[in-house]
Each structure stands twice: as structure tokens, then as C-alpha cells.
Protein backbone atom coordinates (compact mmCIF):
# COMPACT_ATOMS: atom_id res chain seq x y z
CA UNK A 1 -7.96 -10.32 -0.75
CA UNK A 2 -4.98 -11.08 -3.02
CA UNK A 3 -3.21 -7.58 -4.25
CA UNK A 4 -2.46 -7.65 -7.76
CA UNK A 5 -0.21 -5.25 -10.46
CA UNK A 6 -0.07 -5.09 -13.87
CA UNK A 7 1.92 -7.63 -15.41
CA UNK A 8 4.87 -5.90 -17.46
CA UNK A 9 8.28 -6.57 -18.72
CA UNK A 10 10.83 -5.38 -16.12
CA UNK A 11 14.62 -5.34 -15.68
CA UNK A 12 16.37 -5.33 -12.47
CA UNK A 13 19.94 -3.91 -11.91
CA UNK A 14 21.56 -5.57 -8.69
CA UNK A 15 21.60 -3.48 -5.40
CA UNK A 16 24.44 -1.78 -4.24
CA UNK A 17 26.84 -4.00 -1.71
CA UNK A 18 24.87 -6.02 0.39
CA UNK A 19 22.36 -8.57 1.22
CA UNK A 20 18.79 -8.06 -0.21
CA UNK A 21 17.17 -9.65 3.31
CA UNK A 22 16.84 -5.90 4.75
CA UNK A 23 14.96 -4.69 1.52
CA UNK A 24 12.55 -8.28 1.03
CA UNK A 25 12.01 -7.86 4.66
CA UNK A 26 10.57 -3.98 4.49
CA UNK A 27 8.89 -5.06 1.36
CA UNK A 28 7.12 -8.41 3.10
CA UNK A 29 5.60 -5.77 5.93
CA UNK A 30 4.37 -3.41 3.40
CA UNK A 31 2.49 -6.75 2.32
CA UNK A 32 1.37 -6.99 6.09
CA UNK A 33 0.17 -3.15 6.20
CA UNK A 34 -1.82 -3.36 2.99
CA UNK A 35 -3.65 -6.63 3.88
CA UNK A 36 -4.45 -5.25 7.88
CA UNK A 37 -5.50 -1.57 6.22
CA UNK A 38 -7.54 -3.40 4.30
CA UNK A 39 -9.47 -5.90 6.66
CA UNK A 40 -9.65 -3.46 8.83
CA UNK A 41 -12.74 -1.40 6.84
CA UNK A 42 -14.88 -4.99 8.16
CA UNK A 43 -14.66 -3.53 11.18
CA UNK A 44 -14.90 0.27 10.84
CA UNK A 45 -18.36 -0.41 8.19
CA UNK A 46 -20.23 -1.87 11.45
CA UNK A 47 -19.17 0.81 13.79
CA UNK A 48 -19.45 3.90 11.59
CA UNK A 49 -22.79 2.52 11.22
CA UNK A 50 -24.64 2.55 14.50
CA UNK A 51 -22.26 5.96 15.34
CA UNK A 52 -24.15 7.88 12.73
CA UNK A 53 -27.32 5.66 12.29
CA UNK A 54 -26.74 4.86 8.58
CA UNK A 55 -28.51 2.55 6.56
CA UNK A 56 -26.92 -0.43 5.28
CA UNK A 57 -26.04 1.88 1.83
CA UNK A 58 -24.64 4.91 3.23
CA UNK A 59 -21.93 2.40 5.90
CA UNK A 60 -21.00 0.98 2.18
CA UNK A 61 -19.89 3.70 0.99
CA UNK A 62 -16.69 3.55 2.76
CA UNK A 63 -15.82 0.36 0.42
CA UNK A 64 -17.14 2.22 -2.51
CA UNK A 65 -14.14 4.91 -1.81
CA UNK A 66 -11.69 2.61 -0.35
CA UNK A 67 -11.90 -0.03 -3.75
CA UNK A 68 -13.32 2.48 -6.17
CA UNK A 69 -9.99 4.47 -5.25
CA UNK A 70 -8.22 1.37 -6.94
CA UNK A 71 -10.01 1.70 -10.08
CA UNK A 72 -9.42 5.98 -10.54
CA UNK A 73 -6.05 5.67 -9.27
CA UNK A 74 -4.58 3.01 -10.87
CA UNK A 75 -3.53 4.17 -14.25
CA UNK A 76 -2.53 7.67 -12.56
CA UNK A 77 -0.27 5.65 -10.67
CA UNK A 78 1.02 3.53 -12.94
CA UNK A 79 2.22 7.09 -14.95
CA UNK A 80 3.50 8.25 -11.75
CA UNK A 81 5.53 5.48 -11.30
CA UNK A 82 7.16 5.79 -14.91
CA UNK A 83 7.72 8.93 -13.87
CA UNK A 84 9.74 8.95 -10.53
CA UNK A 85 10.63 5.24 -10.37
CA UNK A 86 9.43 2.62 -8.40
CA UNK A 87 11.36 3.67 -5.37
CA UNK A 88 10.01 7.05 -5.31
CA UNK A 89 6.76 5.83 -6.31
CA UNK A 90 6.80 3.43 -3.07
CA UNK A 91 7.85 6.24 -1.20
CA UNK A 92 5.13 8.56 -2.34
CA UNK A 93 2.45 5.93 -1.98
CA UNK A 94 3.88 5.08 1.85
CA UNK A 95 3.48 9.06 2.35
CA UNK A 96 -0.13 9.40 1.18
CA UNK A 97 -1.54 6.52 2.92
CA UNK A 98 0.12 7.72 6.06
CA UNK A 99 -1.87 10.88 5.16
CA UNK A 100 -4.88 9.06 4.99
CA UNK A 101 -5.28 7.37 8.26
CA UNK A 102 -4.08 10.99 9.95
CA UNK A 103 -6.96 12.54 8.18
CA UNK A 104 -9.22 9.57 10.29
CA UNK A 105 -8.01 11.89 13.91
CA UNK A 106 -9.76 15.31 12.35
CA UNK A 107 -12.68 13.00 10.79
CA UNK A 108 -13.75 11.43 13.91
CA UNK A 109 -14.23 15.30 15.21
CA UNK A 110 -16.54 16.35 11.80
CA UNK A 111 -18.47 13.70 10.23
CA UNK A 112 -19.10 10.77 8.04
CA UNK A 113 -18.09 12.56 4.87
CA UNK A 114 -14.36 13.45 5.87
CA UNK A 115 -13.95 9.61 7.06
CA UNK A 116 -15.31 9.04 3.21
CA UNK A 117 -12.56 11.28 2.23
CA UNK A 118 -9.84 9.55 4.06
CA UNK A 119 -10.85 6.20 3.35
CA UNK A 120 -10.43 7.24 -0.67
CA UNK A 121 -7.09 9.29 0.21
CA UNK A 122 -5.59 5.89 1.94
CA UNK A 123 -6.78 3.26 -0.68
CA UNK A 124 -5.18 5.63 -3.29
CA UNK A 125 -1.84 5.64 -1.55
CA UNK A 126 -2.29 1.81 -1.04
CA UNK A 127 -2.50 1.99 -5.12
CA UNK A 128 0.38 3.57 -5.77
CA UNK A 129 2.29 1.54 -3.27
CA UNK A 130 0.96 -1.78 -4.89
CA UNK A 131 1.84 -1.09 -8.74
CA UNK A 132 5.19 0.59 -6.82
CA UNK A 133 6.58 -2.05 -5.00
CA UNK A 134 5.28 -5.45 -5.95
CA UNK A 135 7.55 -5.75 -8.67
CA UNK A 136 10.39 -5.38 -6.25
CA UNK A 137 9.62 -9.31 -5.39
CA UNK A 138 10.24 -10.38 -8.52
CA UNK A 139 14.07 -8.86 -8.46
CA UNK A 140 15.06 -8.74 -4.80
CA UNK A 141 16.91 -12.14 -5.16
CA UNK A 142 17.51 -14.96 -7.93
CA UNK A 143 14.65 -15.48 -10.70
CA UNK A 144 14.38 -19.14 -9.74
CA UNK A 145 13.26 -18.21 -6.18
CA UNK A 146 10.96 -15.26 -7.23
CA UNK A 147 7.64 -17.59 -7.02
CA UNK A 148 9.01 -18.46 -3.38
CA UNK A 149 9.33 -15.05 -2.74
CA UNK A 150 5.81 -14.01 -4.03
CA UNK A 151 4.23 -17.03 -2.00
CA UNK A 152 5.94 -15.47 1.03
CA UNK A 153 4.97 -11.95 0.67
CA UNK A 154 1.45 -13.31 0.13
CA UNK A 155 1.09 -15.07 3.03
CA UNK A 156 2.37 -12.18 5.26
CA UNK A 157 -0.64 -10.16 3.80
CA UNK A 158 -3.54 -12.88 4.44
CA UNK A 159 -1.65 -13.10 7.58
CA UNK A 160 -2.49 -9.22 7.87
CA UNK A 161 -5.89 -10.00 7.04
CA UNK A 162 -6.66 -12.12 9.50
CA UNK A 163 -4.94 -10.52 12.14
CA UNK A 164 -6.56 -6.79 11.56
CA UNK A 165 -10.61 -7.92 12.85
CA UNK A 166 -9.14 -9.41 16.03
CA UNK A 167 -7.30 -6.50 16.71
CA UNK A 168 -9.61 -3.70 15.59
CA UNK A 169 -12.42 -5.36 17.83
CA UNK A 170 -10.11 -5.51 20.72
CA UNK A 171 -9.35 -1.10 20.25
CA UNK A 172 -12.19 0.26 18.33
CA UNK A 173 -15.45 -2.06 19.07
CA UNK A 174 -14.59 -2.56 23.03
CA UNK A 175 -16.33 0.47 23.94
CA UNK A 176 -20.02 -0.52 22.48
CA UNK A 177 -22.00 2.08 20.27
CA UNK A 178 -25.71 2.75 21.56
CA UNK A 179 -28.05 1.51 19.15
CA UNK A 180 -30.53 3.87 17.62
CA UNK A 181 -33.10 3.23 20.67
CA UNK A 182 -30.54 3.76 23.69
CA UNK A 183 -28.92 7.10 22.14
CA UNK A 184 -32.67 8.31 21.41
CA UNK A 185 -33.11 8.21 24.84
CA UNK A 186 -29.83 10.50 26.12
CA UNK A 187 -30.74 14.12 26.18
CA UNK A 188 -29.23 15.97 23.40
CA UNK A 189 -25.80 16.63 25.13
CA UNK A 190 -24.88 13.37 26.35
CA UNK A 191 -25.91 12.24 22.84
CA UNK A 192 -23.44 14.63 21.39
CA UNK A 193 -20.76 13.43 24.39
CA UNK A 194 -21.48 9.51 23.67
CA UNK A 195 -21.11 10.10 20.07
CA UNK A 196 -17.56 12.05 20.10
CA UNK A 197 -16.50 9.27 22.57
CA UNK A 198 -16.98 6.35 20.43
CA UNK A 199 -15.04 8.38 17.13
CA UNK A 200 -12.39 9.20 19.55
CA UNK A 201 -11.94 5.57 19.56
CA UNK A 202 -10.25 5.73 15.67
CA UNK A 203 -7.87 7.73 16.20
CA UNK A 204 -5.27 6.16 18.57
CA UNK A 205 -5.05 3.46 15.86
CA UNK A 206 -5.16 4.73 12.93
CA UNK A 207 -2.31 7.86 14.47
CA UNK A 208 -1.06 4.63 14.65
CA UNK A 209 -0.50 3.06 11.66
CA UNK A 210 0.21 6.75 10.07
CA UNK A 211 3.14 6.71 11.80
CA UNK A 212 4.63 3.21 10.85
CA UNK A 213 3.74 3.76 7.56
CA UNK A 214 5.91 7.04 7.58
CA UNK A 215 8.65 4.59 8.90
CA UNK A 216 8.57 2.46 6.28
CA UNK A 217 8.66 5.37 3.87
CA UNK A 218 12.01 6.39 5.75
CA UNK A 219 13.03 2.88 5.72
CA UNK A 220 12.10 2.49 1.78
CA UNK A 221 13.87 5.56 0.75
CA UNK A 222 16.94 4.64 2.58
CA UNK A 223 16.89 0.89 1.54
CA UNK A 224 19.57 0.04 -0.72
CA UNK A 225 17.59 -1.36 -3.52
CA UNK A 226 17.73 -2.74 -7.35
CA UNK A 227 16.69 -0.47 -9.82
CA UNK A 228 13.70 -1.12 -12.28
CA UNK A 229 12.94 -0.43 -15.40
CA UNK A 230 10.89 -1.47 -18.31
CA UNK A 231 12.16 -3.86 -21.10
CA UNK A 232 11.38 -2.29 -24.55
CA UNK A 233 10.88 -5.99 -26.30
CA UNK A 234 7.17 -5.70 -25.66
CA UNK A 235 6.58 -2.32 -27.16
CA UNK A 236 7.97 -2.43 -29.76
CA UNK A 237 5.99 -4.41 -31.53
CA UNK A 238 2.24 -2.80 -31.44
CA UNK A 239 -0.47 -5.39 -32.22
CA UNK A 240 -3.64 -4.64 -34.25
CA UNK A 241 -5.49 -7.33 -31.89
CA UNK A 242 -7.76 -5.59 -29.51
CA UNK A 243 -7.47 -7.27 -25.99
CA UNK A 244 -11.26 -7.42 -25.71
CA UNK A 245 -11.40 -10.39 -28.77
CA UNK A 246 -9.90 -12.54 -26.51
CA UNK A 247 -13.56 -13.88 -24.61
CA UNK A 248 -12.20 -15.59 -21.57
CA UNK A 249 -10.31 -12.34 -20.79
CA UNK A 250 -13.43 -10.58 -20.65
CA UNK A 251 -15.79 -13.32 -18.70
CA UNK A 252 -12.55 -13.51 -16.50
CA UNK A 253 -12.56 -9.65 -15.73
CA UNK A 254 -16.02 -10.01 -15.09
CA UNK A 255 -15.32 -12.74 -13.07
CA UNK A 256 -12.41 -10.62 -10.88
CA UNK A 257 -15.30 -7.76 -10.96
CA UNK A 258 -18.05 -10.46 -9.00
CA UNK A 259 -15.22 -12.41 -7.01
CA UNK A 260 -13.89 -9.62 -5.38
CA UNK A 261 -17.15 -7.74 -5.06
CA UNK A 262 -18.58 -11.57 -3.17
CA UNK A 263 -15.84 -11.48 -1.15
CA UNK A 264 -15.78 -8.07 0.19
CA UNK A 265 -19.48 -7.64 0.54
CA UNK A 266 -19.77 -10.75 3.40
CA UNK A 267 -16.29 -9.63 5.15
CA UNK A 268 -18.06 -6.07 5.07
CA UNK A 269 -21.62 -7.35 6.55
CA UNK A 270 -20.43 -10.30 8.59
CA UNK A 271 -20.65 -8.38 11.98
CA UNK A 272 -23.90 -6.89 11.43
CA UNK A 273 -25.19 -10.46 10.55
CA UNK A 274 -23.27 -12.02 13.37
CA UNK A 275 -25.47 -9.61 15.79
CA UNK A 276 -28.85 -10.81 14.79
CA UNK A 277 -30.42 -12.47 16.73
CA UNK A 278 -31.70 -15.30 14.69
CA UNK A 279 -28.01 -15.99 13.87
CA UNK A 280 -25.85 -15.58 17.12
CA UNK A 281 -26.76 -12.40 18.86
CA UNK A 282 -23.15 -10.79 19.27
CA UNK A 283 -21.85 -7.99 19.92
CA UNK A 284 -19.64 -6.55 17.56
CA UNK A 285 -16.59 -6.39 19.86
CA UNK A 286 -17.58 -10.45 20.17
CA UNK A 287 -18.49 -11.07 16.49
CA UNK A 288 -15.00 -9.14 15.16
CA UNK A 289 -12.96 -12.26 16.07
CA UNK A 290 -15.20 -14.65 13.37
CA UNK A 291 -14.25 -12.02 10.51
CA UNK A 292 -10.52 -12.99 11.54
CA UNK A 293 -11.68 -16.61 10.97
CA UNK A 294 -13.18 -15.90 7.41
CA UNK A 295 -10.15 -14.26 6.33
CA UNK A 296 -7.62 -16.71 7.98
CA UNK A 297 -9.90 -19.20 6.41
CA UNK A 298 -9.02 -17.97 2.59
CA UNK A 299 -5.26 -17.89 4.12
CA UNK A 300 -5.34 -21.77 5.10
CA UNK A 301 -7.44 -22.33 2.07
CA UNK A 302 -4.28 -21.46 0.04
CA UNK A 303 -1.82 -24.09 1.50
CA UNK A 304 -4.01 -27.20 0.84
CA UNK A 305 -5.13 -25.48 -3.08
CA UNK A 306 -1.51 -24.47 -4.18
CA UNK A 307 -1.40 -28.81 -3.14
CA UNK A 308 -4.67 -29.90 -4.50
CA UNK A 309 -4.15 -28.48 -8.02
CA UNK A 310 -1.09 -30.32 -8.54
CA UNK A 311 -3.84 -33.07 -9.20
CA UNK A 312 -7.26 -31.11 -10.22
CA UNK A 313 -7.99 -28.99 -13.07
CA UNK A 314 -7.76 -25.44 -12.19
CA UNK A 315 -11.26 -24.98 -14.01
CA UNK A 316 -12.91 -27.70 -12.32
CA UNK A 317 -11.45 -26.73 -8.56
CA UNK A 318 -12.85 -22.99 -9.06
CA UNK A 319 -16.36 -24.54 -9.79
CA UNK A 320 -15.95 -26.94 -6.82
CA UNK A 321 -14.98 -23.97 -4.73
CA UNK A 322 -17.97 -21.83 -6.05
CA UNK A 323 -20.34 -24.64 -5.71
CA UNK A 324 -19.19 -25.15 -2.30
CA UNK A 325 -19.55 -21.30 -1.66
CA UNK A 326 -22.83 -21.38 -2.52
CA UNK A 327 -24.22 -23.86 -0.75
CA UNK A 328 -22.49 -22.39 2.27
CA UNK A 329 -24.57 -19.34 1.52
CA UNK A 330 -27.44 -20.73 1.03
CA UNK A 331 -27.51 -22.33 4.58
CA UNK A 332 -26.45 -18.72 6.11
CA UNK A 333 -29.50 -17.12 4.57
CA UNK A 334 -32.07 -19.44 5.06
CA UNK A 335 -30.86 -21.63 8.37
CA UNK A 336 -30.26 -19.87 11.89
CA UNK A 337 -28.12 -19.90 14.65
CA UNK A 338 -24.52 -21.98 14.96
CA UNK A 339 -25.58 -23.51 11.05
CA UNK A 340 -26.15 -20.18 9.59
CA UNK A 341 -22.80 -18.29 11.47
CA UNK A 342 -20.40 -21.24 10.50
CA UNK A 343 -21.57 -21.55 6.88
CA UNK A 344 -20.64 -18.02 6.03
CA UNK A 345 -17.37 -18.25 7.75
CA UNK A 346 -16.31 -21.36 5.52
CA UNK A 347 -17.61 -18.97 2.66
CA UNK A 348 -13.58 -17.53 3.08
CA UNK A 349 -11.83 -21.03 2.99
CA UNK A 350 -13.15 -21.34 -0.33
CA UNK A 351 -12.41 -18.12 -1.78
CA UNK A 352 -8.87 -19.20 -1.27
CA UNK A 353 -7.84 -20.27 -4.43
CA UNK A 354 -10.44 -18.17 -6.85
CA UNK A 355 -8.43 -15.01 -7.20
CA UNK A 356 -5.06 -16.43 -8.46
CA UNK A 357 -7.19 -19.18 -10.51
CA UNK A 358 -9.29 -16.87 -12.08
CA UNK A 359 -6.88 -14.57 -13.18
CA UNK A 360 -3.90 -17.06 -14.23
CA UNK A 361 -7.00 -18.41 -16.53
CA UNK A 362 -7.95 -14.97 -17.79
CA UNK A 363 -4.11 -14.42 -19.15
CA UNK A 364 -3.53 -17.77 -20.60
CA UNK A 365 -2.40 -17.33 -24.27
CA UNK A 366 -2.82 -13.19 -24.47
CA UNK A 367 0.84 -13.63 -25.82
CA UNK A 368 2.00 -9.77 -26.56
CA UNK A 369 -1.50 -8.57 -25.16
CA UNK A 370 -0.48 -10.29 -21.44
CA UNK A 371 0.13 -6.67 -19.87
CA UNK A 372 -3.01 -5.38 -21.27
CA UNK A 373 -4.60 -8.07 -20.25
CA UNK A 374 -3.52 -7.89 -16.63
CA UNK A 375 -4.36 -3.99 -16.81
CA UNK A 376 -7.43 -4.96 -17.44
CA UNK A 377 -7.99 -7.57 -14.56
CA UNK A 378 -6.76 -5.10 -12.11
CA UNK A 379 -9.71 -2.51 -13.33
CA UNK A 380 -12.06 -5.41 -12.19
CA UNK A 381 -11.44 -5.11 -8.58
CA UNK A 382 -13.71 -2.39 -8.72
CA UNK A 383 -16.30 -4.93 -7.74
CA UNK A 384 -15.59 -4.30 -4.15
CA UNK A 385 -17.13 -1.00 -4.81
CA UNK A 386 -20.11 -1.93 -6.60
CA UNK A 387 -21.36 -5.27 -4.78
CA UNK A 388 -21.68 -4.11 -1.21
CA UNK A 389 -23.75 -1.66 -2.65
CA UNK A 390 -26.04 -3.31 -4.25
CA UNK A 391 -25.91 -6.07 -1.22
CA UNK A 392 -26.37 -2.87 1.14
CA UNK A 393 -29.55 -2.02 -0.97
CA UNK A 394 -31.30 -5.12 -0.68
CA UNK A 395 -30.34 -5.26 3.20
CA UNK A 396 -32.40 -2.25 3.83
CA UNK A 397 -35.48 -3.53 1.33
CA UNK A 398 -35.72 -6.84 2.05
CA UNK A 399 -33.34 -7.62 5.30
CA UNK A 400 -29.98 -8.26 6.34
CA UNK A 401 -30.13 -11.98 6.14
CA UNK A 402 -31.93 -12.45 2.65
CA UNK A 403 -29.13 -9.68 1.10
CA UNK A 404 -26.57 -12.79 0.99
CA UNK A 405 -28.57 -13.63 -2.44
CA UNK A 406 -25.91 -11.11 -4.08
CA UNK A 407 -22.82 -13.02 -3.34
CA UNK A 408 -24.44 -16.18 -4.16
CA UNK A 409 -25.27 -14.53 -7.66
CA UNK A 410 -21.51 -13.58 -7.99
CA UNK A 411 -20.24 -17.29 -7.31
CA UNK A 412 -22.82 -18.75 -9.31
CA UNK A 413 -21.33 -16.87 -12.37
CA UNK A 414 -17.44 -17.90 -11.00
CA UNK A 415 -19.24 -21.73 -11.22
CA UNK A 416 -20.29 -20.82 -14.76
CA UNK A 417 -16.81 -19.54 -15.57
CA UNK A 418 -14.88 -22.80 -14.16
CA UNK A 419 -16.88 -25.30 -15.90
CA UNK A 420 -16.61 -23.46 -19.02
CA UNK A 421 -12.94 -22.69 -19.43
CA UNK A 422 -12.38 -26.39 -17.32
CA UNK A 423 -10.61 -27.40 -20.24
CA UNK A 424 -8.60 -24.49 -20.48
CA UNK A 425 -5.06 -26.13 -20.89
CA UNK A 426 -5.76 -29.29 -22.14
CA UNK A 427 -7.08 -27.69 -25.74
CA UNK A 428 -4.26 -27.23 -28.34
């Protein structure tokens, strides 16, 4: 999923003596972190699951703390920013995610509710990092290159991503949880025993990643970096225009609010559906690799949009793309086997270009109202909350496979929103 900030008017001051590779470089790897924290939940939501025999509900509720962290902490961190600077801010945010995947070590000795806890704890330092250091990209070098610069930071986080199922599979599914049957069986002891086994298996990784993310804070506060600030040219002017009268900003939040939800909900169900056996029977250490290949599938997906809409409409190649999604989705829920699997991993080629398309859409013309706008958009991602849980809900009513309805519903409406705004930038 792409990362986004609130668009606002900055100024840059050059760095102190030296080259700004260092700083871009510790910047493009807290790209990296954020994108492999992230994918990483796809793999935790299946294995927190059949540890403490959850319904499909409860296991979402780690993405209803890890995204609904994004929409509480967002404007607290946007004032805490303001407050301490962007540097600080980065720091902080580095700091507090770090505490966040140490608070997984004590979890996996308690329960489900303190890995709730630190899931919520890390996605709020992943905030405050985000609206912290993005803008850095847009000053760590000349203006003219800042696009490159974004493209580049981007791709390191699909490449995170991508990499983060592979690898959590490999450390945290290898050992295999007992299903509900096998650890019914154990007397009460080994139960207990099997249990704190397979949540000792979180904490070597995510010990882990607390500690390179306390590196980085060292490295960020010791970086030698521009400082930011806010331009006053677009406050001082207050406009009377609310930012809601603007319609396609408000079918485009909705639109962020159902894309991101869609996309989240298969990543976070994929290797429960992977293991059924009308689809392909796998274990979850086997199925972890195929989440890799939905996500690296929205990373490729990038390369041959950012070419194709040189030539299409961006309107009319986000319908394509949500036509294409649905019909994908369609075969996974009512087709089996090899059909079924492959369909809802080509689901993530096509969300490649919906996130930047949608939103570039939803800002086009806001004028004055363009950081309000963008405040707004980033509020939407709260869909990654919300869908899984209502996709969870309908896996425990109706079944696993026939819960894939929900992110059909949410790219149906993204279909709806290309063909109407197709025309977007062709109207005067």
C-alpha cells in the first residue's frame, strides 16, 4: 500500500556541508521498514488466529488497530510535528514504533489483547514517522529530481512489501500452529506448552526490527539534514469554500476509504483462503510466499501504469483496473483450485496504479483547499480498518470463500468512480 502525507507548502534550507546521499539513503530504508511492518500483519492475522482460536472478526482486529491508528493519530501527529520539527518528529516516530514491536516479546507471554495494543502503539509511530519524514524527499536534492526521488523511495517500500510475507513465513509460520482439533486433543499442559511455543516464535523478529528501527532513530538524529518549515502563502489567505463542495473530493475519499479497505482485506485473508482445500490446500508457511506475489504484483503493476498512462486516460485505466479486479474476484470466489488461487493474486497487479490515480483525481483543481483536501484523503485510509471487518463478518456467516463479495463491492464503486470523473482533465 502506497504511504501518503498531507500535502502542504514547505521550505527547505540546504544541509550543512555535505552530500545529501547519506540522508536520502536513511530516508529510502525508512520507506523499506514501513512497507515490511506493514505486510507483515498478512502474516501475523493467520497465525494469531489458529494460536488463540479466533474467529475470522476477532484475527481482524489487529488491522482495525494497526490502520485505525492512522486515522486517531494523524492530526496528533501532524501538531506534534509543528511542534518539534520534522527531524524530531522522525525521531520520535522511529522511537515509538521501536516500542511497539518490543511490546510484541511481553505480548506473546499474556494474550491477544496486549498484541492489539502493540499493533496500535507501532502503526501510531509509523504515523508520525510518515507525516515526519516524507517531506524530506521532496528537499533532499534539486526540485527537478524530487518526482525521481519519490518514485525511488516508493519502490523501496513495495519492495518491502513484497519481501516481508516471504520472510515472515520462513521465521514465524515454519513451526505450524495445531488447528483447533489437534490442540483439543493435548492434555491441558502440553496445550499450554504448544501454545507459548508458537508466540515465542514473534519475538526474535519483531526484537528484531525494534532494534533497527532504534538505529535509524540514532542515524536520523545524527543525519545532517535540511531544515523544514511551512510557507505562510497558503494561510494567509482563509477561504469561505468548504472542502466538502468540491464532489469528486468526497466520492474520491470514499474511494481511498474502499480501495485501501479492498486491498488490505484479501492481503489480510489470502493465507487462510490459500489453505482451503477447495482452493490449494496449503499450509500457511507454504501459502505466505503467494502474499509476496500479490504485493510484488501491485509493485510491477506500477512500472508498466506510470508507462501506460502516458497514452490512457487516468479515469478510464482505474475502471479498466477495477473491472479487471473484479472479474479476478469473481473467479476466486466461485471457481476452485489453481483458477481460484491465481485470480486473487492478479487482484494486486491491478491495484497498482489505483492509489496514486485516485487520489491525484481527488485533488485536481482544490486550488487553496489542496492541503485540506489531501488531509482529508489521508483520513480515508481508515478503510483498512473497517473492510476486513466487515469481510471477517461475513467469513464466519456465510464462509471464507463467499466473503470476497466485499472487495468486489469496493472495486465496483472505484469502476463507478473512473468512468465518472474519465473526463476529468479534458473539461475546461
Amino acid at each position: 500500500m502506497a504511504n501518503i502525507s498531507q500535502a502542504a507548502p514547505l521550505l527547505g534550507s540546504e544541509s550543512e556541508t555535505g552530500s545529501n546521499t547519506t540522508p536520502l539513503v536513511i530516508v529510502t530504508v525508512l520507506f523499506f521498514m514501513w512497507g515490511l511492518i506493514t505486510a507483515l500483519n498478512d502474516v501475523l492475522i493467520p497465525h494469531l488466529k489458529a494460536l488463540y482460536s479466533l474467529t475470522y472478526v476477532q484475527a481482524m482486529l489487529v488491522q482495525f488497530c494497526f490502520f485505525g491508528a492512522y486515522f486517531v493519530v494523524s492530526v496528533p501527529a501532524g501538531a506534534l510535528v509543528r511542534r518539534i520539527g520534522y527531524k524530531r518528529g522522525a525521531v520520535a516516530g522511529l522511537l515509538i514504533a521501536a516500542v511497539g514491536c518490543a511490546l510484541f516479546y511481553p505480548a506473546s507471554m499474556s494474550g491477544y489483547a496486549l498484541f492489539l495494543l502493540a499493533f496500535f502503539v507501532l502503526a501510531s509511530g509509523i504515523t508520525i514517522l510518515q507525516v515526519a519524514a516524507n517531506p524530506y524527499v521532496a528537499v533532499l536534492g534539486d526540485a527537478k529530481t524530487a518526482s525521481s526521488r519519490l518514485t525511488l523511495t516508493q519502490a523501496f517500500n513495495s519492495l518491502g512489501t513484497t519481501v516481508a510475507p516471504a520472510l515472515g513465513g520462513m521465521v514465524i509460520l515454519s513451526g505450524g500452529v495445531l488447528s483447533a482439533v489437534e490442540l483439543a486433543r493435548l492434555p491441558a499442559d502440553q496445550q499450554l506448552l504448544h501454545r507459548a511455543q508458537e508466540a515465542s516464535l514473534v519475538q526474535g523478529p519483531y526484537l528484531g526490527l525494534a532494534a533497527a528501527l532504534i538505529a535509524l532513530a540514532v542515524m536520523f538524529a545524527f543525519a545532517r539534514l535540511p531544515k523544514i518549515g511551512h510557507a505562510d502563502s497558503g494561510r494567509s489567505a482563509v477561504s469561505a469554500e468548504s472542502v466538502f463542495a468540491h464532489r469528486h473530493l468526497v466520492l474520491g475519499a470514499i474511494g481511498i476509504f474502499v480501495y485501501v479497505g479492498g486491498e488490505v482485506s484479501i492481503g489480510s485473508f489470502l493465507i487462510n483462503y490459500l489453505g482451503d482445500a477447495n482452493i490449494a490446500g496449503l499450509s500457511p508457511a507454504q501459502a505466505a510466499p503467494y502474499v509476496s506475489f500479490y504485493w510484488g504484483g501491485a509493485m510491477v503493476g506500477r512500472f508498466i501504469g506510470s508507462a501506460a498512462m502516458r497514452f490512457i486516460r487516468p479515469g478510464m485505466a482505474l475502471a479498466f483496473n477495477a473491472g479487471c479486479s473484479i472479474v479476478l474476484i469473481m473467479a476466486a470466489v466461485f471457481g476452485h483450485g489453481a483458477l481460484a488461487m491465481y485470480a486473487i493474486i492478479l487482484v494486486g497487479l491491478c491495484n497498482s496504479i489505483m492509489f496514486p490515480t485516485i487520489f491525484s483525481m481527488s485533488l485536481n483543481r482544490l486550488g487553496s483547499l489542496t492541503g485540506q483536501g489531501s488531509g482529508v484523503l489521508c483520513m480515508a485510509i481508515v478503510g483498512g480498518a473497517i473492510i476486513p471487518f466487515v469481510q471477517g463478518y461475513l467469513a464466519d456467516t456465510m464462509g471464507l470463500q463467499w466473503s470476497f463479495f466485499v472487495p468486489a463491492v469496493c472495486y465496483g464503486y472505484i469502476l463507478y468512480f473512473g468512468l465518472k470523473f474519465s473526463n476529468m482533465y479534458e473539461e475546461r
